[in-house]
C-alpha atoms as a PDB file:
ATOM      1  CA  UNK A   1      -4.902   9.964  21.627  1.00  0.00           C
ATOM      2  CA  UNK A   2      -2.909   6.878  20.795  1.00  0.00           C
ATOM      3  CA  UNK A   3      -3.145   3.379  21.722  1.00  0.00           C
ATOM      4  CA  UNK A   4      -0.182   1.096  22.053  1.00  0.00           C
ATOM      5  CA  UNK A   5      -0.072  -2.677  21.687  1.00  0.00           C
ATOM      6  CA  UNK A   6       2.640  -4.477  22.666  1.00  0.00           C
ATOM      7  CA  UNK A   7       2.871  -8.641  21.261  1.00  0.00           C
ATOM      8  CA  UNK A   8       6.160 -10.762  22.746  1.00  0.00           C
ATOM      9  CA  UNK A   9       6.564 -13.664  21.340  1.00  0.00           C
ATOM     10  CA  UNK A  10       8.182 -16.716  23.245  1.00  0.00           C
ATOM     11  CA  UNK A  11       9.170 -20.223  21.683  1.00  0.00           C
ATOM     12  CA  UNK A  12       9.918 -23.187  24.556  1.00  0.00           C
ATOM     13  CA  UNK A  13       9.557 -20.168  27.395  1.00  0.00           C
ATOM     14  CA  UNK A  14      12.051 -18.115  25.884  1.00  0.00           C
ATOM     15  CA  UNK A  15      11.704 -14.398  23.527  1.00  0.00           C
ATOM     16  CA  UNK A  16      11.764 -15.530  19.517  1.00  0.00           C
ATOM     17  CA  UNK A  17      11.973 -13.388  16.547  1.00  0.00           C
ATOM     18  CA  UNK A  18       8.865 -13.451  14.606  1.00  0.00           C
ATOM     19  CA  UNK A  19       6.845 -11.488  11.858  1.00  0.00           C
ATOM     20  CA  UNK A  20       4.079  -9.161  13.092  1.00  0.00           C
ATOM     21  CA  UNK A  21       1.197  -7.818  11.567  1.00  0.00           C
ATOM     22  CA  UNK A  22      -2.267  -7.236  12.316  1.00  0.00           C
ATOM     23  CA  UNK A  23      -5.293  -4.452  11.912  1.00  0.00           C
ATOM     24  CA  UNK A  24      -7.922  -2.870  14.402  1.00  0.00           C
ATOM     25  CA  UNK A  25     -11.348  -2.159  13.310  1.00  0.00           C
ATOM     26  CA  UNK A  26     -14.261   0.158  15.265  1.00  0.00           C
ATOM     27  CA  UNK A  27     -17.859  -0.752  15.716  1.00  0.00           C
ATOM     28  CA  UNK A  28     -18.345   1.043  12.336  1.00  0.00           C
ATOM     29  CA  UNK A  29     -15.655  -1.372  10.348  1.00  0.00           C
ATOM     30  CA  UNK A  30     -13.196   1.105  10.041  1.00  0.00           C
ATOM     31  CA  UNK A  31      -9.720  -0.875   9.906  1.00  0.00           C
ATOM     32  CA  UNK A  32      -6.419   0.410  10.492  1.00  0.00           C
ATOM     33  CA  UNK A  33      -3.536  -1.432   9.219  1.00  0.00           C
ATOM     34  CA  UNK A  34      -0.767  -2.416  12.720  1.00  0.00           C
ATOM     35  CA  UNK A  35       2.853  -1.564  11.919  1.00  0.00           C
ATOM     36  CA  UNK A  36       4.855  -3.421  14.321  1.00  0.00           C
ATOM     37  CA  UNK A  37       8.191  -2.486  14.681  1.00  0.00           C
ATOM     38  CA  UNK A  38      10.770  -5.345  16.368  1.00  0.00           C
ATOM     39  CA  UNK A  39      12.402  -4.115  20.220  1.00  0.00           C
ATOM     40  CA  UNK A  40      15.079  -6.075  21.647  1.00  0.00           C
ATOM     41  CA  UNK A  41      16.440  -5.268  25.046  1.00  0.00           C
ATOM     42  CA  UNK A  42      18.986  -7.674  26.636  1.00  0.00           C
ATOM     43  CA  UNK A  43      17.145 -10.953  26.365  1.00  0.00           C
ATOM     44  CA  UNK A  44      13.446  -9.166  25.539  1.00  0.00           C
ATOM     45  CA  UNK A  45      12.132  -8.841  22.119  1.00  0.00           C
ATOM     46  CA  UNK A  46       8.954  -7.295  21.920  1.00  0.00           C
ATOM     47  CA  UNK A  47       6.913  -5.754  18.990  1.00  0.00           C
ATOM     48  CA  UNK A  48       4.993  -2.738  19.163  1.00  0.00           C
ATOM     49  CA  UNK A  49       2.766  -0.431  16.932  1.00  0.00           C
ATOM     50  CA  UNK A  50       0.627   2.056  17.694  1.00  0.00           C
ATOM     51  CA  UNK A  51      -2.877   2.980  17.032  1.00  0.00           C
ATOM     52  CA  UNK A  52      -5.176   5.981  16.716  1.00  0.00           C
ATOM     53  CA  UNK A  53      -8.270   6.483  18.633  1.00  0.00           C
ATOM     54  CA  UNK A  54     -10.720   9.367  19.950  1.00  0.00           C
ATOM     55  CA  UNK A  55     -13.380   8.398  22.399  1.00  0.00           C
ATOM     56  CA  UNK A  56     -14.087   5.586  24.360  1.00  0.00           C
ATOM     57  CA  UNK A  57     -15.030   2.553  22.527  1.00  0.00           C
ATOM     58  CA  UNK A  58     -14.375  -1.158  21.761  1.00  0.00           C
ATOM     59  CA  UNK A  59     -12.095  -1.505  19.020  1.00  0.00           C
ATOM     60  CA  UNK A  60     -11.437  -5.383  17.647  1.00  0.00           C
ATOM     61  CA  UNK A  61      -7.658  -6.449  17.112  1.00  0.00           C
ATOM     62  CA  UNK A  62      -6.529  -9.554  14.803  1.00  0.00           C
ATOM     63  CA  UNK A  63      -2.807 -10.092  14.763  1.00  0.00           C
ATOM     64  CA  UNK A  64      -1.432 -12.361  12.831  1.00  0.00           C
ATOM     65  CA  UNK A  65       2.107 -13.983  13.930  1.00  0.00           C
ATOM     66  CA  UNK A  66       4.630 -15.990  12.110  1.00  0.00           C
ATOM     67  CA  UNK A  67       7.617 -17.752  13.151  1.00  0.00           C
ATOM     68  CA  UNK A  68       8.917 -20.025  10.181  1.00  0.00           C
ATOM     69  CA  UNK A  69       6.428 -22.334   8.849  1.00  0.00           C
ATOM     70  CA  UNK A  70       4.348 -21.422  12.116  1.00  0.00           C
ATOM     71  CA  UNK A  71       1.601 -18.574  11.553  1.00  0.00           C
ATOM     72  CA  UNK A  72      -1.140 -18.069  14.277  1.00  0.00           C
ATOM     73  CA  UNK A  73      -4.252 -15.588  14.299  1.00  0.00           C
ATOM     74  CA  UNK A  74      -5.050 -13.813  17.458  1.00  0.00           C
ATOM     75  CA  UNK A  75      -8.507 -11.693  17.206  1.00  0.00           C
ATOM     76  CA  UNK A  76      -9.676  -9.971  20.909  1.00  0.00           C
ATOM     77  CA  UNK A  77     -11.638  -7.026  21.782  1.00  0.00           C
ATOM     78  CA  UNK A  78     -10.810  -4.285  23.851  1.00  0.00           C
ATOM     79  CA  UNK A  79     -12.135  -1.422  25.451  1.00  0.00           C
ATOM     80  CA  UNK A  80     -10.534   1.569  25.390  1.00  0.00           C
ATOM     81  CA  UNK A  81     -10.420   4.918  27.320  1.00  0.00           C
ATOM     82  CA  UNK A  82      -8.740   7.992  26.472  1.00  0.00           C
ATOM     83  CA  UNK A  83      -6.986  10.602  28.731  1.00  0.00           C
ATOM     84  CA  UNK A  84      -8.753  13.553  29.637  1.00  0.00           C
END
């Protein structure tokens, strides 16, 4: 069972390069470091890492995002289900 998040980045509407990173954490405070990895395709560029997870549960995601000078912190929850 592994999650995927998947972060595009866009500067004035359009895709930008940026640095990705970022951890998700379970109710119990386990954290697990993101490794983003950079996909470009035509005009798209997306990042995506993937994450590990068992049951269903809210896990808590903070990304953090840098584009030059420009950093930003994203934190969300989400709820996830596996596949059975």
């Amino acid at each position: 069972t592994q999650g995927v998040i998947n972060v595009a980045v866009l500067k004035a509407g359009k895709a930008s390069t940026a640095v990705v990173a970022g951890e998700v954490k379970d109710l119990l405070g386990k954290s697990t470091a993101l490794s983003f990895r950079q996909v470009s395709e035509g005009d798209a560029i997306y990042y995506l890492a993937q994450f590990p997870f068992k049951t269903r549960e809210v896990l808590s995601f903070t990304l953090n995002v840098r584009q030059g000078d420009d950093a930003h912190r994203i934190t969300f929850n989400q709820e996830m289900f596996p596949d059975d």
